[in-house]
N, C-alpha and C. Protein backbone atom coordinates (compact mmCIF):
# COMPACT_ATOMS: atom_id res chain seq x y z
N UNK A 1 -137.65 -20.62 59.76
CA UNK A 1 -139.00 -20.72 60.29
C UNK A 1 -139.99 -20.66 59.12
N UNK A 2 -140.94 -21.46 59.22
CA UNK A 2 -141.94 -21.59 57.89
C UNK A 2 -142.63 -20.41 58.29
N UNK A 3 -143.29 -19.64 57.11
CA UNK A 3 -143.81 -18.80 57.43
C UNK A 3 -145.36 -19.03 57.51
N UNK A 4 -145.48 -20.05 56.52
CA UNK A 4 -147.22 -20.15 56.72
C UNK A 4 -147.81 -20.91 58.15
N UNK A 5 -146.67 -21.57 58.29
CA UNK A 5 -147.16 -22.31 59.95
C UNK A 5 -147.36 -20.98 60.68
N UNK A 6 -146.39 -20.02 60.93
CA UNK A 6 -146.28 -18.66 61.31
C UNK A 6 -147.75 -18.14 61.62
N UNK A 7 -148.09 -17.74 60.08
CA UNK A 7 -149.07 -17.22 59.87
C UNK A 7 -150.40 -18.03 60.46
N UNK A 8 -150.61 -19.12 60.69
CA UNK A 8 -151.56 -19.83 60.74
C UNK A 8 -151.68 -19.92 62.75
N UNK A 9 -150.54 -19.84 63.49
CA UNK A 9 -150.22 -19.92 64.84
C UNK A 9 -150.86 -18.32 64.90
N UNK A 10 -150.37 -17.64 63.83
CA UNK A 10 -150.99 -16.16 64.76
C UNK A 10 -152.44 -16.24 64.19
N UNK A 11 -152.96 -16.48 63.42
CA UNK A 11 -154.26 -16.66 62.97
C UNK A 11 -155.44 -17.09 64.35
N UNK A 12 -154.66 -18.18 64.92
CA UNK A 12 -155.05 -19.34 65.87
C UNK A 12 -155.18 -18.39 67.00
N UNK A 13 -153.88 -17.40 67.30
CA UNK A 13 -153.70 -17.18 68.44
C UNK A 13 -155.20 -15.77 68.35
N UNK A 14 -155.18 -15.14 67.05
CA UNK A 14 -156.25 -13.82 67.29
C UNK A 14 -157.95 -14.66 67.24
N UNK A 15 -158.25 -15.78 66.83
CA UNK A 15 -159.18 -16.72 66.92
C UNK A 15 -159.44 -16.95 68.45
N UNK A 16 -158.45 -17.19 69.33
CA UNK A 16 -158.40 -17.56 70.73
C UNK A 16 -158.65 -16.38 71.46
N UNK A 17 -158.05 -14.98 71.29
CA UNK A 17 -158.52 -13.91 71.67
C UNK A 17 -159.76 -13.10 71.75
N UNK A 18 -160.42 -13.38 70.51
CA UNK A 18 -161.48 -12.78 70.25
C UNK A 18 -162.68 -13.55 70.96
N UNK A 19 -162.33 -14.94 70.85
CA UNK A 19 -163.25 -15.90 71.88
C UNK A 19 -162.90 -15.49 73.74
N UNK A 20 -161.80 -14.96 73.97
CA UNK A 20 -161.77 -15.35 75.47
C UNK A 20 -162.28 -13.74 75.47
N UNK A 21 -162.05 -12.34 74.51
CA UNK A 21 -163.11 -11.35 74.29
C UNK A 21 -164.72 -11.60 74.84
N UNK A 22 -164.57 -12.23 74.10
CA UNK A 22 -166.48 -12.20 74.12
C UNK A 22 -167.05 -12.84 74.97
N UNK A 23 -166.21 -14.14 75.53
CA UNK A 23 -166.60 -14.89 76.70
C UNK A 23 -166.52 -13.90 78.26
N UNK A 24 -165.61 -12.67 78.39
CA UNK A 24 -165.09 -12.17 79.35
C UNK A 24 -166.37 -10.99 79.04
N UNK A 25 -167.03 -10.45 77.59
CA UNK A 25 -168.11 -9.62 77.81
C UNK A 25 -169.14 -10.34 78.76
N UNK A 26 -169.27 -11.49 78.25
CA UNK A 26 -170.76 -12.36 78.80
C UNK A 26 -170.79 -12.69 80.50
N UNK A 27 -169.70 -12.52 81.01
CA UNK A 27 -169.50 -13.01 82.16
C UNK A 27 -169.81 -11.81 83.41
N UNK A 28 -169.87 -11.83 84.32
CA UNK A 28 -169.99 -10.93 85.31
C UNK A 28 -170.07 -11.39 86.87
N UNK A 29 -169.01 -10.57 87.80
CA UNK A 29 -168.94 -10.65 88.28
C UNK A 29 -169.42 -9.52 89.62
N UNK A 30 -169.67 -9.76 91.02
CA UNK A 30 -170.10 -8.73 92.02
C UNK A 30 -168.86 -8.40 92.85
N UNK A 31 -169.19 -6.82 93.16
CA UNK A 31 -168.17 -6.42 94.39
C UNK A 31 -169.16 -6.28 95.35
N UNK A 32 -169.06 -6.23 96.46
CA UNK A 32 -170.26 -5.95 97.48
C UNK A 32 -169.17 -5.04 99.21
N UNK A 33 -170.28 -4.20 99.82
CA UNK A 33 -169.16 -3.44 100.80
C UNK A 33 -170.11 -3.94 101.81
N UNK A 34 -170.18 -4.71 102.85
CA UNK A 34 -170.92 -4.64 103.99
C UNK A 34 -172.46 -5.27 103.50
N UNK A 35 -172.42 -5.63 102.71
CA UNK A 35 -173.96 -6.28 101.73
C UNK A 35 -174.85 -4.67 101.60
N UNK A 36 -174.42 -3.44 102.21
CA UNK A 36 -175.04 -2.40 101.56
C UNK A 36 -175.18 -1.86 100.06
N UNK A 37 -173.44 -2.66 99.76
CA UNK A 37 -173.33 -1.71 98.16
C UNK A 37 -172.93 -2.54 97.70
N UNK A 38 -173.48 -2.83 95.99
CA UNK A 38 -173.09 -4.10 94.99
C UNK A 38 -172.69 -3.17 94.24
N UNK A 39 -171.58 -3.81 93.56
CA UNK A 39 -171.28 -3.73 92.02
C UNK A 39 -171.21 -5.01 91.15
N UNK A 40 -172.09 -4.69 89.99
CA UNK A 40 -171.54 -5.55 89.31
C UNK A 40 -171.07 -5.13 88.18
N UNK A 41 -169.70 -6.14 87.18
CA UNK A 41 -169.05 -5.70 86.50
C UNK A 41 -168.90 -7.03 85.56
N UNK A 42 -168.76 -6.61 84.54
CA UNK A 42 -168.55 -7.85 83.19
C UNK A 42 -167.21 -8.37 83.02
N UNK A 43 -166.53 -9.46 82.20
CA UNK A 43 -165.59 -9.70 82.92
C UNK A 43 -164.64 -8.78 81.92
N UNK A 44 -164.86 -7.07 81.42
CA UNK A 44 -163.96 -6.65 81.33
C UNK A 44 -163.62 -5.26 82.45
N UNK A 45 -164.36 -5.82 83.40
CA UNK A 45 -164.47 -4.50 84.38
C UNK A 45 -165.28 -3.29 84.57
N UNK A 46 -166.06 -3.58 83.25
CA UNK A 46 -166.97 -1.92 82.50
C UNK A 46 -168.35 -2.49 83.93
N UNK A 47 -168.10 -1.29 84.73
CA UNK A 47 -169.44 -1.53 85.75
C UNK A 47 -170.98 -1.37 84.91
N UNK A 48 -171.56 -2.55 85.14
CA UNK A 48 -173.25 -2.71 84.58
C UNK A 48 -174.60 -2.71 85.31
N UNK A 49 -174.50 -2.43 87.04
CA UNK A 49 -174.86 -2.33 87.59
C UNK A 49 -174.94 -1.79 88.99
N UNK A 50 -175.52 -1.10 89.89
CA UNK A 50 -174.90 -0.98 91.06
C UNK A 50 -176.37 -0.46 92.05
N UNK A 51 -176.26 -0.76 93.10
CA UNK A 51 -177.30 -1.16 94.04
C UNK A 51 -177.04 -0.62 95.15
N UNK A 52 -177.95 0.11 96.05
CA UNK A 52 -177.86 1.03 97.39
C UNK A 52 -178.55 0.57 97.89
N UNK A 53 -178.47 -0.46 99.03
CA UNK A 53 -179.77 -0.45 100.36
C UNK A 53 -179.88 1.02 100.49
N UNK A 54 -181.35 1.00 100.98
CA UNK A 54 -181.51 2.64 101.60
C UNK A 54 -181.27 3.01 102.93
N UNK A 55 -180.65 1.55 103.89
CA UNK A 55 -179.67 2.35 105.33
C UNK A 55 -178.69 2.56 104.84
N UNK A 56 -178.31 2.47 103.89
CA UNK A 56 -176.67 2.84 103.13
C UNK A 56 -176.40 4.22 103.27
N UNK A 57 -177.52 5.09 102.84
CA UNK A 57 -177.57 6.50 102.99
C UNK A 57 -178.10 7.32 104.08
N UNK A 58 -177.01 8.19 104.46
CA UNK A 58 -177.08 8.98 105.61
C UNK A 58 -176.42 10.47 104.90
N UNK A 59 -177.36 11.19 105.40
CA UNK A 59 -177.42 12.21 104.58
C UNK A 59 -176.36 13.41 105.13
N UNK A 60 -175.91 12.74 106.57
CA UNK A 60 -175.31 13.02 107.42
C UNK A 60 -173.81 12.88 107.38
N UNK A 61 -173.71 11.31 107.01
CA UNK A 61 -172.47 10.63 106.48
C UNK A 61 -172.40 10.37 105.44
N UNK A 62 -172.21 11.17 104.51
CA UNK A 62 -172.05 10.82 103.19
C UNK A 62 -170.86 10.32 102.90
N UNK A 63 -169.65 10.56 103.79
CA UNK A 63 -168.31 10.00 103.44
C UNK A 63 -168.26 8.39 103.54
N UNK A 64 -169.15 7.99 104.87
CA UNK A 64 -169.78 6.49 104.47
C UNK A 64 -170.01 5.77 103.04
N UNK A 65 -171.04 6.60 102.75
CA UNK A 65 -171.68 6.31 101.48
C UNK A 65 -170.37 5.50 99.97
N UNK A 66 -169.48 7.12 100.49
CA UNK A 66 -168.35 6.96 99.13
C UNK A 66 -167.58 5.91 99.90
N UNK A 67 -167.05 5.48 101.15
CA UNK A 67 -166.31 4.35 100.84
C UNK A 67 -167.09 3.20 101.06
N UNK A 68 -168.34 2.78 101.19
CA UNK A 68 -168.77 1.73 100.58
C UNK A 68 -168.99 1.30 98.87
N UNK A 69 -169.13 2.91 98.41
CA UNK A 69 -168.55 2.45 96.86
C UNK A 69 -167.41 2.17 96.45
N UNK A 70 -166.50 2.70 96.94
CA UNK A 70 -165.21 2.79 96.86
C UNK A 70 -164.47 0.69 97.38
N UNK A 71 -165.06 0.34 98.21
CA UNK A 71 -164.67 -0.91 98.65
C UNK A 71 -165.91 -1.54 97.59
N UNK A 72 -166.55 -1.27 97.18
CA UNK A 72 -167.65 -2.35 96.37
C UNK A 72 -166.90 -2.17 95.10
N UNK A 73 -166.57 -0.99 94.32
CA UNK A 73 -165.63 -1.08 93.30
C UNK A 73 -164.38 -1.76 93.11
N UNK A 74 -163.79 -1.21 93.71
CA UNK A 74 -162.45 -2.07 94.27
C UNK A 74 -162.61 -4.00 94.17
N UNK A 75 -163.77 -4.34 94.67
CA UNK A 75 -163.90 -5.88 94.99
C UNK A 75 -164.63 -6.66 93.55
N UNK A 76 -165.12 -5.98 93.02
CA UNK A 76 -166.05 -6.11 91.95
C UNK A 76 -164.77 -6.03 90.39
N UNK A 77 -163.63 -4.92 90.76
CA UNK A 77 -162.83 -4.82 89.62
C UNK A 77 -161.93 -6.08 89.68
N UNK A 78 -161.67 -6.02 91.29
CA UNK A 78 -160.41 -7.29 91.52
C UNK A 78 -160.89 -8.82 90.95
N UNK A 79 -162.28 -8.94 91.03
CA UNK A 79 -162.98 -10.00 90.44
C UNK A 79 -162.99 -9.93 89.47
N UNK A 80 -163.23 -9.16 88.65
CA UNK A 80 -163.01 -8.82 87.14
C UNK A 80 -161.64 -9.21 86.52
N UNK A 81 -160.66 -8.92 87.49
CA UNK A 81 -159.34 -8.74 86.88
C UNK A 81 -158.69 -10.11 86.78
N UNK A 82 -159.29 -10.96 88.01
CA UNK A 82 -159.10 -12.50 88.20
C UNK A 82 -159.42 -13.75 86.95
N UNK A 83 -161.21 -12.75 86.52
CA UNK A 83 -161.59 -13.86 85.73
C UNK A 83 -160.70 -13.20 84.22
N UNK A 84 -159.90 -11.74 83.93
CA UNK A 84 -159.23 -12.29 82.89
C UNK A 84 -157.92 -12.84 83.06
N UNK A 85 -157.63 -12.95 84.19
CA UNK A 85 -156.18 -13.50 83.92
C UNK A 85 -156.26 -15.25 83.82
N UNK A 86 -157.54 -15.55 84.18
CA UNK A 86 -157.92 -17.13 84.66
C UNK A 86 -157.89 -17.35 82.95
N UNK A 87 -158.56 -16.45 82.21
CA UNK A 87 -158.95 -16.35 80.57
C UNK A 87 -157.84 -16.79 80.05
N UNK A 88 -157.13 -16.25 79.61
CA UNK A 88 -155.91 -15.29 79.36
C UNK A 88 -154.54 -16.53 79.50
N UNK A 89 -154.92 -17.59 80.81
CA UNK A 89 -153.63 -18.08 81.57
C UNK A 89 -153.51 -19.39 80.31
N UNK A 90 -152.31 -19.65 79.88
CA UNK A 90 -151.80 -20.46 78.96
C UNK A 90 -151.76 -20.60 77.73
N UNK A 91 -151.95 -19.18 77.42
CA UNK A 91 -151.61 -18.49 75.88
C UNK A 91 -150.94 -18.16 75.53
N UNK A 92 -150.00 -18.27 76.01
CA UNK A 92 -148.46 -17.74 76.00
C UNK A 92 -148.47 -16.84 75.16
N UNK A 93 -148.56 -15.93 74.69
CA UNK A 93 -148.93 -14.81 74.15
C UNK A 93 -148.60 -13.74 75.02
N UNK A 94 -147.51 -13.05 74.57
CA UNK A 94 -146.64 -11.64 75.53
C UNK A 94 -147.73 -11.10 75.84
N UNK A 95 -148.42 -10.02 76.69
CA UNK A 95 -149.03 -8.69 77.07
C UNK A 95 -150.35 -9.55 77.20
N UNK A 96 -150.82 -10.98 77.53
CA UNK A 96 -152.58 -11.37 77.61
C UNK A 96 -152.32 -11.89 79.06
């Protein structure tokens, strides 16, 4: 095996990474529970936003409250997790 081709394929391959990196910071996607609760999240999952209608809160039902975050997180990460594998898909590159 040549080694500088080697070297130059992994060169290529951390060049391709660092771009589908920075493209996956810039990107963002929403989770939403009932249109009461948004999340939004970048496409590495790091939440950057998040939003409460004010019938959302019942001061009464607060267990409400947590699983509309809980389903807005959840939907917001799974979107996240989509746009890196969409990134990611035909890099053949073990663990991306």
């Amino acid at each position: 095996m040549d080694m500088k081709k080697l070297m130059k394929q992994m060169q290529q391959a951390q060049a391709a990474a660092a771009k589908i990196q920075e493209d996956l910071a810039a990107k963002s996607v929403e989770g939403t529970a009932s249109g009461l609760v948004t999340v939004t999240m970048n496409g590495h999952g790091k939440v950057t936003a998040l939003k409460i209608k004010p019938e959302a809160v019942d001061p009464g039902d607060v267990e409400a409250l947590e699983d509309l975050l809980l389903v807005a997180l959840q939907d917001a990460s799974a979107k996240a997790d989509a746009l890196q594998q969409d990134a990611t898909r035909g890099l053949g590159i073990p663990g991306f």
